[in-house]
Each structure stands twice: as C-alpha cells, then as structure tokens.
PDB file of N, CA and C in Angstrom:
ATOM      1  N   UNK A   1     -17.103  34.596  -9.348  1.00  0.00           N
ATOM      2  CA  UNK A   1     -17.285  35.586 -10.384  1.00  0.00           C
ATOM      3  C   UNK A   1     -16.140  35.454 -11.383  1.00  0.00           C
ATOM      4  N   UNK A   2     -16.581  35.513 -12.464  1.00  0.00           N
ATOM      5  CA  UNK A   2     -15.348  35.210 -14.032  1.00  0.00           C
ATOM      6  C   UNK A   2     -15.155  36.843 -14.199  1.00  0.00           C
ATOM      7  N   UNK A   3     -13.619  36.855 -14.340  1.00  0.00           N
ATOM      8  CA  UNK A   3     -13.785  37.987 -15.352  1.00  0.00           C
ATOM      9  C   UNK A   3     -12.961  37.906 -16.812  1.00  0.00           C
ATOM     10  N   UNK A   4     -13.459  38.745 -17.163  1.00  0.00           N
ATOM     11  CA  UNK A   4     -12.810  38.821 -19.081  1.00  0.00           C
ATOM     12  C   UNK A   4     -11.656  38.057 -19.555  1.00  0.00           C
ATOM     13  N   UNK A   5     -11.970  36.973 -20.191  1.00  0.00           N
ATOM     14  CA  UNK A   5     -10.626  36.157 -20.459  1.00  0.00           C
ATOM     15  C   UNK A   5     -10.057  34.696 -19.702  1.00  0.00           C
ATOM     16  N   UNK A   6     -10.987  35.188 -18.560  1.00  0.00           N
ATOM     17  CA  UNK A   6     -10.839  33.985 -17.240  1.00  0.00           C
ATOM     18  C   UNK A   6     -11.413  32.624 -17.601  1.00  0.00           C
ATOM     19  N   UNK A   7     -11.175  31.886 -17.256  1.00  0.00           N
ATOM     20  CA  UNK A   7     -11.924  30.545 -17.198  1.00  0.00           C
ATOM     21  C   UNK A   7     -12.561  30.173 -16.188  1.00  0.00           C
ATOM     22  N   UNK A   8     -13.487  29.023 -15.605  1.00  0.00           N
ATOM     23  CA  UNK A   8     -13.830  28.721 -14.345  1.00  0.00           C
ATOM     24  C   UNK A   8     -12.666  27.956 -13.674  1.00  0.00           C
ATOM     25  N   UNK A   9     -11.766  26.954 -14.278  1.00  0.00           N
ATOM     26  CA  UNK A   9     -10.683  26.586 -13.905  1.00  0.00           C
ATOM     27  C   UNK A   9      -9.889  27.607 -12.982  1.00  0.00           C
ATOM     28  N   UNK A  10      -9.697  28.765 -13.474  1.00  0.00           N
ATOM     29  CA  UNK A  10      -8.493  29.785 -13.048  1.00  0.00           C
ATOM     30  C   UNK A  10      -9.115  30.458 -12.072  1.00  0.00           C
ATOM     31  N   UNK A  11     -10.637  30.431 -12.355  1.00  0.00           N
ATOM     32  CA  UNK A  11     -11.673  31.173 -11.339  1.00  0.00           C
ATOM     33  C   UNK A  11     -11.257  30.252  -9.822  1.00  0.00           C
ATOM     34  N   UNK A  12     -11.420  29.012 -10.238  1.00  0.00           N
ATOM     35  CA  UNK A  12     -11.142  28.378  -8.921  1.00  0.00           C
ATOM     36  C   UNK A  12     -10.365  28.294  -8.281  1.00  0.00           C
ATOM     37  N   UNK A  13      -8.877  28.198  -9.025  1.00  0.00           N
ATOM     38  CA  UNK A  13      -7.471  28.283  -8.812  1.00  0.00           C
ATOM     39  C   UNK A  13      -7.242  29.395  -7.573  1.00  0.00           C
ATOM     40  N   UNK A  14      -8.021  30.659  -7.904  1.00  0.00           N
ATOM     41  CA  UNK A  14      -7.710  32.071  -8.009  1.00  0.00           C
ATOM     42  C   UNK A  14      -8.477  32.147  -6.266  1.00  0.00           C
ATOM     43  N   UNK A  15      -9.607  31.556  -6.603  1.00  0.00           N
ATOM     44  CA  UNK A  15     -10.020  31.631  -5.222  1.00  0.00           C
ATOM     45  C   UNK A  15      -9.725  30.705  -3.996  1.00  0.00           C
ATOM     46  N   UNK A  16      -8.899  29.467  -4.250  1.00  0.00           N
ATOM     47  CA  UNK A  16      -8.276  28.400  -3.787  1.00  0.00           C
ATOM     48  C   UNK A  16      -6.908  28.928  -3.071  1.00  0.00           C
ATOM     49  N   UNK A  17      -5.967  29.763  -4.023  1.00  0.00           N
ATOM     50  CA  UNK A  17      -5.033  30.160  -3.532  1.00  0.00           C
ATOM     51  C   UNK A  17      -5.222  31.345  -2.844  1.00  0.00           C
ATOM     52  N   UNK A  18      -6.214  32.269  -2.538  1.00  0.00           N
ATOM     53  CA  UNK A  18      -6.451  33.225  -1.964  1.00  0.00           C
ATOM     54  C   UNK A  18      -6.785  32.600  -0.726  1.00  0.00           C
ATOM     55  N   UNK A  19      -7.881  31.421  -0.784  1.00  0.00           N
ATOM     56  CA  UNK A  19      -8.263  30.998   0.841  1.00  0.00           C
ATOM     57  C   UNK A  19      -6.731  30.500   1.467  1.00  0.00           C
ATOM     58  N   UNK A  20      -5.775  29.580   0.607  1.00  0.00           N
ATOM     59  CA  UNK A  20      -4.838  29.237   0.993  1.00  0.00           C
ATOM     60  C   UNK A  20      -3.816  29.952   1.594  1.00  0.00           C
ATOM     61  N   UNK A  21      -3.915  31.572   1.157  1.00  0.00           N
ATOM     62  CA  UNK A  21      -2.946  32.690   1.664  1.00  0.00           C
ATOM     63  C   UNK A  21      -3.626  33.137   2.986  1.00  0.00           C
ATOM     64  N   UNK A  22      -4.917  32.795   3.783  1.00  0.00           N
ATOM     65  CA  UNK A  22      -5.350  33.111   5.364  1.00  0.00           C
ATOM     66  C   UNK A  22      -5.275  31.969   6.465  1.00  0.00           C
ATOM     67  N   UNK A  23      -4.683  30.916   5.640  1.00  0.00           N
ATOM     68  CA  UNK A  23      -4.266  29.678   6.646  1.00  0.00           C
ATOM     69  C   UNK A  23      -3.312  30.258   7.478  1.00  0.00           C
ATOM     70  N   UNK A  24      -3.065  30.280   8.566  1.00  0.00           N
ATOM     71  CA  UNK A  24      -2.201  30.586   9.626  1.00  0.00           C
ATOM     72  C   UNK A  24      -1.209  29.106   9.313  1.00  0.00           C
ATOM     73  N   UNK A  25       0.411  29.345   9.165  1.00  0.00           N
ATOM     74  CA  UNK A  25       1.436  28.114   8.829  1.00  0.00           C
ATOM     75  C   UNK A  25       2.029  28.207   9.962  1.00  0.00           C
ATOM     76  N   UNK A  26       2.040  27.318  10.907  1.00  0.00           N
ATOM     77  CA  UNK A  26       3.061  27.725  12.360  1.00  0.00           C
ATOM     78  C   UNK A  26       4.780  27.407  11.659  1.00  0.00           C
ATOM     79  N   UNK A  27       5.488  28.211  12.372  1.00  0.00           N
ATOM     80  CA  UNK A  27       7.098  28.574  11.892  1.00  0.00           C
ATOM     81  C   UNK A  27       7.816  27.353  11.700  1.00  0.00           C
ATOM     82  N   UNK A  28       7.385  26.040  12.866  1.00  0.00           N
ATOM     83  CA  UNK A  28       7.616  25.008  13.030  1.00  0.00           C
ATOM     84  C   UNK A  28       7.822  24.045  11.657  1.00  0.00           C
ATOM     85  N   UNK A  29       6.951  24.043  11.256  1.00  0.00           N
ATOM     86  CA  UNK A  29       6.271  23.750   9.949  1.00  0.00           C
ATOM     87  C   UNK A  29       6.732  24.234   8.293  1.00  0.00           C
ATOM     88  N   UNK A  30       6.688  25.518   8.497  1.00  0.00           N
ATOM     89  CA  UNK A  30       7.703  26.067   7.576  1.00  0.00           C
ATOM     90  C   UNK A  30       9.226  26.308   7.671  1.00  0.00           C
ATOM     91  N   UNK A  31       9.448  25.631   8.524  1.00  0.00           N
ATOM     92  CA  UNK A  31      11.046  25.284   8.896  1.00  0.00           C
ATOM     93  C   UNK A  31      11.512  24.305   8.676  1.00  0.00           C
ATOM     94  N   UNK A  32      10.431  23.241   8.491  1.00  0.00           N
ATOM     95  CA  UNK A  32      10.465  22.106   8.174  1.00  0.00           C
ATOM     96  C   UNK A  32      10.688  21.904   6.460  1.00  0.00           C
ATOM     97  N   UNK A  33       9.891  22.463   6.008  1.00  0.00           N
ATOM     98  CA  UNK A  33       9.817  22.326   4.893  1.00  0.00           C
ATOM     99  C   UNK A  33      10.767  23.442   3.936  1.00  0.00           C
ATOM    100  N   UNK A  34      11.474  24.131   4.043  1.00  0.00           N
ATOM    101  CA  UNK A  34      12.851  24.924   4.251  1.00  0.00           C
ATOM    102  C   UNK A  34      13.844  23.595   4.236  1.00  0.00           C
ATOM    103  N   UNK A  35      13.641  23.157   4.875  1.00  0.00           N
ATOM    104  CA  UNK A  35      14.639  22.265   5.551  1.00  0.00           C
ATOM    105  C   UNK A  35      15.043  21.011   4.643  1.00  0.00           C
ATOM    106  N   UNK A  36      13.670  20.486   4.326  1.00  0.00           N
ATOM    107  CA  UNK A  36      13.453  19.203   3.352  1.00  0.00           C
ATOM    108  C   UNK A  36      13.428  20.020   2.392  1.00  0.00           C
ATOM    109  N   UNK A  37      13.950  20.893   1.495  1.00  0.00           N
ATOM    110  CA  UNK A  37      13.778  21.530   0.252  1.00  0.00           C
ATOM    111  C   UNK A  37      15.251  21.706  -0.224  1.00  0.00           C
ATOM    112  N   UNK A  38      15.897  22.403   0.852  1.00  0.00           N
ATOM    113  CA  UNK A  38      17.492  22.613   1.389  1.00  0.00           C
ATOM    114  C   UNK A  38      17.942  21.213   1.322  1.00  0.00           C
ATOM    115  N   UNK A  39      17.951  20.160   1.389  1.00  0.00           N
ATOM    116  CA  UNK A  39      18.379  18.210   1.562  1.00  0.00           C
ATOM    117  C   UNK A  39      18.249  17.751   0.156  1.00  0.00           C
ATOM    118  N   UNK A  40      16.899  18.195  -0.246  1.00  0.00           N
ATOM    119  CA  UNK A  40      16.264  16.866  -1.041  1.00  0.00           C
ATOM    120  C   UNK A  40      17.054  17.924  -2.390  1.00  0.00           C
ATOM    121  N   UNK A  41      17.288  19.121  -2.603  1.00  0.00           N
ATOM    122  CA  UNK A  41      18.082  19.755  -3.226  1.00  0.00           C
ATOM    123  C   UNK A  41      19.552  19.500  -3.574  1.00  0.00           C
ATOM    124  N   UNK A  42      20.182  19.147  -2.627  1.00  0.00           N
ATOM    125  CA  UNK A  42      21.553  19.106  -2.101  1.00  0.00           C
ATOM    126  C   UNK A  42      22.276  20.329  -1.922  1.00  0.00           C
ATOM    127  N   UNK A  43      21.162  21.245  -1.244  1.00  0.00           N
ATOM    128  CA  UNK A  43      21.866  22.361  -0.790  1.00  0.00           C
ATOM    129  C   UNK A  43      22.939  22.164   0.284  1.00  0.00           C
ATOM    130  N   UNK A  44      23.694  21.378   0.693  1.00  0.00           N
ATOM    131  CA  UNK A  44      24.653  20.762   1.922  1.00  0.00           C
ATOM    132  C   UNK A  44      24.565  22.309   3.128  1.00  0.00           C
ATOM    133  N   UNK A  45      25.593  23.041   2.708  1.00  0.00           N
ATOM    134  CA  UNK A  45      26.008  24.080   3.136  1.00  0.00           C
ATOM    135  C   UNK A  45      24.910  25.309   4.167  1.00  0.00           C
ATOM    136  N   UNK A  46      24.137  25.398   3.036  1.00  0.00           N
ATOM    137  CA  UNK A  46      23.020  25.905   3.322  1.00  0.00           C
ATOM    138  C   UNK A  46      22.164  25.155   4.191  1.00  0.00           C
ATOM    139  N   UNK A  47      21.878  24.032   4.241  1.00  0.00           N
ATOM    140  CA  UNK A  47      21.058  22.972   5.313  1.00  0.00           C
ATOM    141  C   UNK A  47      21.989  23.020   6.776  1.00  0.00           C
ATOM    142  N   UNK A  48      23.118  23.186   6.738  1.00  0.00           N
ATOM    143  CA  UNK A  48      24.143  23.674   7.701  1.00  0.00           C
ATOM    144  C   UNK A  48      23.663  24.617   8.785  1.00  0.00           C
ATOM    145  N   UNK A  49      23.527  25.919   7.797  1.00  0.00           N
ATOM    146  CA  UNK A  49      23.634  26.688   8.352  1.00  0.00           C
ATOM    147  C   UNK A  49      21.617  27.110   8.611  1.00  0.00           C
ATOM    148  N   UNK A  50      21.040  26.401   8.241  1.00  0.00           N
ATOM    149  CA  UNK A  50      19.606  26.792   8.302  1.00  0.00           C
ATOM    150  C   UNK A  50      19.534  26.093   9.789  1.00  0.00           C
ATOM    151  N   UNK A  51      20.265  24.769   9.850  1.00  0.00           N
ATOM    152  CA  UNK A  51      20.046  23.907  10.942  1.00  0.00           C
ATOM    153  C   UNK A  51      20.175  24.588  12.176  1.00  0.00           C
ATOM    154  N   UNK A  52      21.487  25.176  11.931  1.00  0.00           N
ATOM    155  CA  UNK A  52      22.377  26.091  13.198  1.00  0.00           C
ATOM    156  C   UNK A  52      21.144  27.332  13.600  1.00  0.00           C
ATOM    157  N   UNK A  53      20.864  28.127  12.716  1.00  0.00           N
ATOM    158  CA  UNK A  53      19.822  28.933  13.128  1.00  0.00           C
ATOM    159  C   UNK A  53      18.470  28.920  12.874  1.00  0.00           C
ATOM    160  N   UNK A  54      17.593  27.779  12.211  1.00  0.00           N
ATOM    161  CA  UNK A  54      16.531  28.125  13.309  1.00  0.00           C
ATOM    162  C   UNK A  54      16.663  27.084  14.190  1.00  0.00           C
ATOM    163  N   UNK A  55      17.406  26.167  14.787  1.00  0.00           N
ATOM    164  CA  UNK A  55      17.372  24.864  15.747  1.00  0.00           C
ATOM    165  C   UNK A  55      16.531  24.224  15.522  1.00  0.00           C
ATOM    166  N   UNK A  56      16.450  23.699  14.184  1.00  0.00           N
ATOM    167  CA  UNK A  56      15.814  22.448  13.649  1.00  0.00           C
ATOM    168  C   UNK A  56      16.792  21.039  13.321  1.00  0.00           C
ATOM    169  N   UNK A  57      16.584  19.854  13.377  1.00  0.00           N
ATOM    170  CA  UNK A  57      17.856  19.354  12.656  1.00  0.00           C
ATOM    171  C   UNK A  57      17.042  18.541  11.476  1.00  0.00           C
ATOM    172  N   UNK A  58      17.925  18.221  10.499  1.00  0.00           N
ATOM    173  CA  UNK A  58      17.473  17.750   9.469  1.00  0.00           C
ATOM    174  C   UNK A  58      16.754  16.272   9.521  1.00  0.00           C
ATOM    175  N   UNK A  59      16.511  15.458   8.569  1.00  0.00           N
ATOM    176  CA  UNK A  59      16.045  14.227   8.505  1.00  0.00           C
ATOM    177  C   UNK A  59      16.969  13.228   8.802  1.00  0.00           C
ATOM    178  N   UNK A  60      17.925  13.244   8.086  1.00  0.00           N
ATOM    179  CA  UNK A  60      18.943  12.861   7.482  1.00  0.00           C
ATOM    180  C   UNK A  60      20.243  13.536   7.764  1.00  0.00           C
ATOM    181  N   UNK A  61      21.191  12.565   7.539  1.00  0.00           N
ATOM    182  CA  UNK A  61      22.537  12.909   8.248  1.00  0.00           C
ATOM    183  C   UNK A  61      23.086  14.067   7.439  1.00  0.00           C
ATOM    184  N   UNK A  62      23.153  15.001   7.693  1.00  0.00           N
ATOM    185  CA  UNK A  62      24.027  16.012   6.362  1.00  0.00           C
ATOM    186  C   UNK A  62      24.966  15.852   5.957  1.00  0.00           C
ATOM    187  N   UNK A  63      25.910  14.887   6.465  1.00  0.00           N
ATOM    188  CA  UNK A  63      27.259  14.493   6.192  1.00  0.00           C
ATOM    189  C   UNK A  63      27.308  13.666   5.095  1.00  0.00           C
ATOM    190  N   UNK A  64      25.929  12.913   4.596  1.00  0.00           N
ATOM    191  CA  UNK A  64      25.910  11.927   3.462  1.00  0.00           C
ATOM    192  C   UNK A  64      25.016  12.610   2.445  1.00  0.00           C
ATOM    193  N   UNK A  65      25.104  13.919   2.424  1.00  0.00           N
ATOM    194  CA  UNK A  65      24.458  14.817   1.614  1.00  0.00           C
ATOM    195  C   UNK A  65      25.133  14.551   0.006  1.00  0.00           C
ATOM    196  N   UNK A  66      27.143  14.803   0.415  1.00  0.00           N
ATOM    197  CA  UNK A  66      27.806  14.910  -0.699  1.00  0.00           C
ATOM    198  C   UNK A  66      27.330  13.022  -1.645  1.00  0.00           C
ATOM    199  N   UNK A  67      27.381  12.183  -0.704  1.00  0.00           N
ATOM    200  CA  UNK A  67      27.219  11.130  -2.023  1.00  0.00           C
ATOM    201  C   UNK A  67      25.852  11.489  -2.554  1.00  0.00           C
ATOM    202  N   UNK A  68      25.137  11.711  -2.041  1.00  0.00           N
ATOM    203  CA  UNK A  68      23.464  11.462  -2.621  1.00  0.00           C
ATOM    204  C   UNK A  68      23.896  12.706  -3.519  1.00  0.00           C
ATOM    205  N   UNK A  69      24.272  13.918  -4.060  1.00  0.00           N
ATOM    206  CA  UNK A  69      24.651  14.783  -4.762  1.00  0.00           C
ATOM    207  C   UNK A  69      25.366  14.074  -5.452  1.00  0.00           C
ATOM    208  N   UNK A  70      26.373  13.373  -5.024  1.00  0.00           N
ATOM    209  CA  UNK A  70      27.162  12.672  -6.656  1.00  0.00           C
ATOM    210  C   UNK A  70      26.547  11.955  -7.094  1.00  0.00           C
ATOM    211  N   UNK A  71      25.643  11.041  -6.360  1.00  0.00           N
ATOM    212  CA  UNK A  71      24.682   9.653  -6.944  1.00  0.00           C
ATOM    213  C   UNK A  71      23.714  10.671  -8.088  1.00  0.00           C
ATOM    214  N   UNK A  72      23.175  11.671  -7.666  1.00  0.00           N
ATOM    215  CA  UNK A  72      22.147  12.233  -8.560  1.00  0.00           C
ATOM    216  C   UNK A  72      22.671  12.721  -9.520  1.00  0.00           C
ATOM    217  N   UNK A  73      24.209  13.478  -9.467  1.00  0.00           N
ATOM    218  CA  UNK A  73      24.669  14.344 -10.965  1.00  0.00           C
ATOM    219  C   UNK A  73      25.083  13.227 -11.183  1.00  0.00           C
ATOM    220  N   UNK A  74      25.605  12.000 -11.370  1.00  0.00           N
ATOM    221  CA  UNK A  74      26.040  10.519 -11.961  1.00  0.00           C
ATOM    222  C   UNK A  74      24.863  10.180 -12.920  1.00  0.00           C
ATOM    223  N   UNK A  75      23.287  10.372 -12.281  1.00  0.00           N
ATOM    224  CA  UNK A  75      22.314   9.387 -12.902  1.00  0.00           C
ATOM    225  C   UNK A  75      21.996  10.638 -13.924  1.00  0.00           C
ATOM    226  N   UNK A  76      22.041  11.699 -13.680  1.00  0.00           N
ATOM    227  CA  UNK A  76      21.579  12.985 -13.938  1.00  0.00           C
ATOM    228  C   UNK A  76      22.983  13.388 -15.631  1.00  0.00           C
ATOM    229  N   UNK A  77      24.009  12.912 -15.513  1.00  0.00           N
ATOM    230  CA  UNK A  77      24.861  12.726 -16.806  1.00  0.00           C
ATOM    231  C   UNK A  77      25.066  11.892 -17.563  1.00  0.00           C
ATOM    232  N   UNK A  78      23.859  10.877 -16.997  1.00  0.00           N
ATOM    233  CA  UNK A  78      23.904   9.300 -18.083  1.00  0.00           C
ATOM    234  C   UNK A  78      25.356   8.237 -17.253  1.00  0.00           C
ATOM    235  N   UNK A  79      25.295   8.401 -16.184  1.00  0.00           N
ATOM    236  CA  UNK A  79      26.711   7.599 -15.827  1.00  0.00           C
ATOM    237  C   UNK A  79      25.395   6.522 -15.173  1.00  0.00           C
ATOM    238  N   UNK A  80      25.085   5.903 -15.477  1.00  0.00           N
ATOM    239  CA  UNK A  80      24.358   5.154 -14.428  1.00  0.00           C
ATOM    240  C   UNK A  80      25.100   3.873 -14.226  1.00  0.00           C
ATOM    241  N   UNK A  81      25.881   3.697 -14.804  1.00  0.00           N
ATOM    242  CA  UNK A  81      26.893   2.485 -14.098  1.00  0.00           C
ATOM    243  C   UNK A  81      27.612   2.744 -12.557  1.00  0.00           C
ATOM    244  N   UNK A  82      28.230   3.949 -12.867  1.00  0.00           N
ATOM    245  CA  UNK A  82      29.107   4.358 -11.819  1.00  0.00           C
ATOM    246  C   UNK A  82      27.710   5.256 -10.785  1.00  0.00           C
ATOM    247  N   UNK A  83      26.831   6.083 -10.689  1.00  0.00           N
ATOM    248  CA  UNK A  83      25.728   5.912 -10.547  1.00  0.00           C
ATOM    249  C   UNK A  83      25.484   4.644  -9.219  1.00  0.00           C
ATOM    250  N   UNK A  84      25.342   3.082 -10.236  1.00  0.00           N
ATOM    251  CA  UNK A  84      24.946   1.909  -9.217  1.00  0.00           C
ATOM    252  C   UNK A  84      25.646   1.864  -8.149  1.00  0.00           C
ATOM    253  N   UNK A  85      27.413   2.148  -8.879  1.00  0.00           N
ATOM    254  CA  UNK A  85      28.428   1.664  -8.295  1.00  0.00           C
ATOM    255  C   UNK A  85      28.209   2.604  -7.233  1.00  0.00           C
ATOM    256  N   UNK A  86      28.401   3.649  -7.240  1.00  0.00           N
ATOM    257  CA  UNK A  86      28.616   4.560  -5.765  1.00  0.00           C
ATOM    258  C   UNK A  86      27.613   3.958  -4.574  1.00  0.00           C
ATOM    259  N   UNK A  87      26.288   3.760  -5.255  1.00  0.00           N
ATOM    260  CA  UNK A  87      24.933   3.450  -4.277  1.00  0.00           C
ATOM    261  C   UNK A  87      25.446   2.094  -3.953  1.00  0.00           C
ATOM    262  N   UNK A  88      25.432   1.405  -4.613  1.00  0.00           N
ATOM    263  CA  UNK A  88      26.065  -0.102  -3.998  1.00  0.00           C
ATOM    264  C   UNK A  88      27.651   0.096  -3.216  1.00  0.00           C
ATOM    265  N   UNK A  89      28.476   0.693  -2.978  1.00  0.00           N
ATOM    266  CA  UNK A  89      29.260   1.299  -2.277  1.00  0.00           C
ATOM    267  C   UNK A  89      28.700   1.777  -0.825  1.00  0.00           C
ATOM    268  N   UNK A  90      27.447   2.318  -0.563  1.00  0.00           N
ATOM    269  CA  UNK A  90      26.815   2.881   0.682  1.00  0.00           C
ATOM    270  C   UNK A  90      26.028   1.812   0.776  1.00  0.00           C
ATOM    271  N   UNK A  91      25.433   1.780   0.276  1.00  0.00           N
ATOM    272  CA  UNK A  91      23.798   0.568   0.614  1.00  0.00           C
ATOM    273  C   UNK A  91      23.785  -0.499  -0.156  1.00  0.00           C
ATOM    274  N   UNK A  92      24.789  -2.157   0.236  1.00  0.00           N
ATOM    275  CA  UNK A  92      25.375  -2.551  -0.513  1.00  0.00           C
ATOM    276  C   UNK A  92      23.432  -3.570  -0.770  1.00  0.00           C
ATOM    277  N   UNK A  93      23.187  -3.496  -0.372  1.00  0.00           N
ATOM    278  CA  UNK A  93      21.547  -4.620  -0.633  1.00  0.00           C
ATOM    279  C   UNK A  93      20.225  -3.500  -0.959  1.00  0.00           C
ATOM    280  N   UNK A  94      20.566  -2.132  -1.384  1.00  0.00           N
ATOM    281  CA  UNK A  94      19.343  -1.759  -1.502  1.00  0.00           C
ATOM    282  C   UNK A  94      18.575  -1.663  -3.071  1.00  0.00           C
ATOM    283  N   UNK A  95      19.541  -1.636  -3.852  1.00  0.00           N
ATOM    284  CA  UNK A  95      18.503  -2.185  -5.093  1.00  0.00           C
ATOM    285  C   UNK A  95      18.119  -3.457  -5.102  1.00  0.00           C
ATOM    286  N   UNK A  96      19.192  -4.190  -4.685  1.00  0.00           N
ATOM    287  CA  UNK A  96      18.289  -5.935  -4.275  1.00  0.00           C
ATOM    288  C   UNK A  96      16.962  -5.860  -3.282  1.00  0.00           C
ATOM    289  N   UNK A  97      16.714  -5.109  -2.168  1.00  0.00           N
ATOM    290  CA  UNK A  97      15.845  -5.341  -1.932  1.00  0.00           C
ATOM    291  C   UNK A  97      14.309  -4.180  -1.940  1.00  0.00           C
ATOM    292  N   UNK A  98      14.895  -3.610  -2.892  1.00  0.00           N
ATOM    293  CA  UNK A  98      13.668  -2.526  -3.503  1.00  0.00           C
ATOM    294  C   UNK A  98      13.772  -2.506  -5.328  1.00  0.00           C
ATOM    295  N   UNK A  99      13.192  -3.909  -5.847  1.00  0.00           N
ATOM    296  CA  UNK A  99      13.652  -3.587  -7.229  1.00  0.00           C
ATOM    297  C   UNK A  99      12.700  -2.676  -8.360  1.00  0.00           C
ATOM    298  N   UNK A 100      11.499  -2.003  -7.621  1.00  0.00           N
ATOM    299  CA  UNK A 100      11.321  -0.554  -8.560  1.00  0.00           C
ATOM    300  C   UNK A 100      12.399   0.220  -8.360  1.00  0.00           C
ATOM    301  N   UNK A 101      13.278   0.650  -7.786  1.00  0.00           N
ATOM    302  CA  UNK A 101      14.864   1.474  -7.727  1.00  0.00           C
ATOM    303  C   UNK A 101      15.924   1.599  -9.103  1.00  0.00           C
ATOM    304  N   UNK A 102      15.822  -0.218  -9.379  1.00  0.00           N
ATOM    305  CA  UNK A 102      16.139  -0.286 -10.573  1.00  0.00           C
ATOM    306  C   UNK A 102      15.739  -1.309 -11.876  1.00  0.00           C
ATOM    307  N   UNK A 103      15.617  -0.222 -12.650  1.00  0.00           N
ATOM    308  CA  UNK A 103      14.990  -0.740 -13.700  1.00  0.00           C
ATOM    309  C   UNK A 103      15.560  -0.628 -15.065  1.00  0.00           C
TER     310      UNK A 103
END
C-alpha cells in the first residue's frame, strides 16, 4: 500500500526493513559485528575493552591496530609515500604480491 508522497521504491524499502526488524539476530553475531566495526574503524581501545566483556576476541591482533590507523590517516592526508613506507615496513612483499593495492 503507497501512501501520499511515497513511491513504490520506499514502499518496498519500508516493508523490507520492517520484515528485517522480526529476524531474530543471535548475540553471537551481533558481537561480531560490534567487533569488526570497532577494528575496521580503529577504535583500538574500545575493541579492548568490548573484547574483555563480551568474551569475543577480535580477528586480528589489536596490537597492530595503531599502524593500520597510521597507514590510513597517512593515505587519508595525501602522505602516500610515507603511507607505502610504513606498509612496506610491516608487510615487506605485500604490494608486490597484490598489485590492485597499488595503483
């Protein structure tokens, strides 16, 4: 059903995200994804302490959180030299052997 102003687009949207709000999400799952949001962010601190209480552990080492945070504000301020340099510093063959990485 459309109402005033609506589109069928938004109509669908509308009823898409409504079925999507009676999916049962087990905690597991949304802890997970908390988790990978908290990382892929560079929330460090916070991935810490999410880890500690709900007893999930992350993907990834949290301890190599801080370079991947400098690698991103580096590429993220136009430094992309120093940028390479840091990543070639940790992973001395990985733009050599993934060259969509760099372009």
């Amino acid at each position: 059903e459309l109402h005033l102003g609506q589109n069928r687009d938004e109509s669908n949207l509308d009823d898409w995200m409504e079925s999507l709000g009676k999916l049962p999400v087990p905690r597991q799952t949304l802890n997970k994804l908390v988790m990978n949001y908290l990382v892929t962010e560079g929330f460090k601190d916070a991935a810490q302490s999410f880890q500690e209480e709900a007893g999930i552990s992350a993907e990834t080492d949290l301890n190599f959180m801080d370079n991947r945070v400098n690698i991103r504000e580096a590429i993220q301020c136009g430094k992309i030299e120093e940028a390479i340099s840091q990543l070639n510093d940790l992973h001395p063959t990985l733009l050599d052997e993934n060259r969509y990485l760099l372009f």
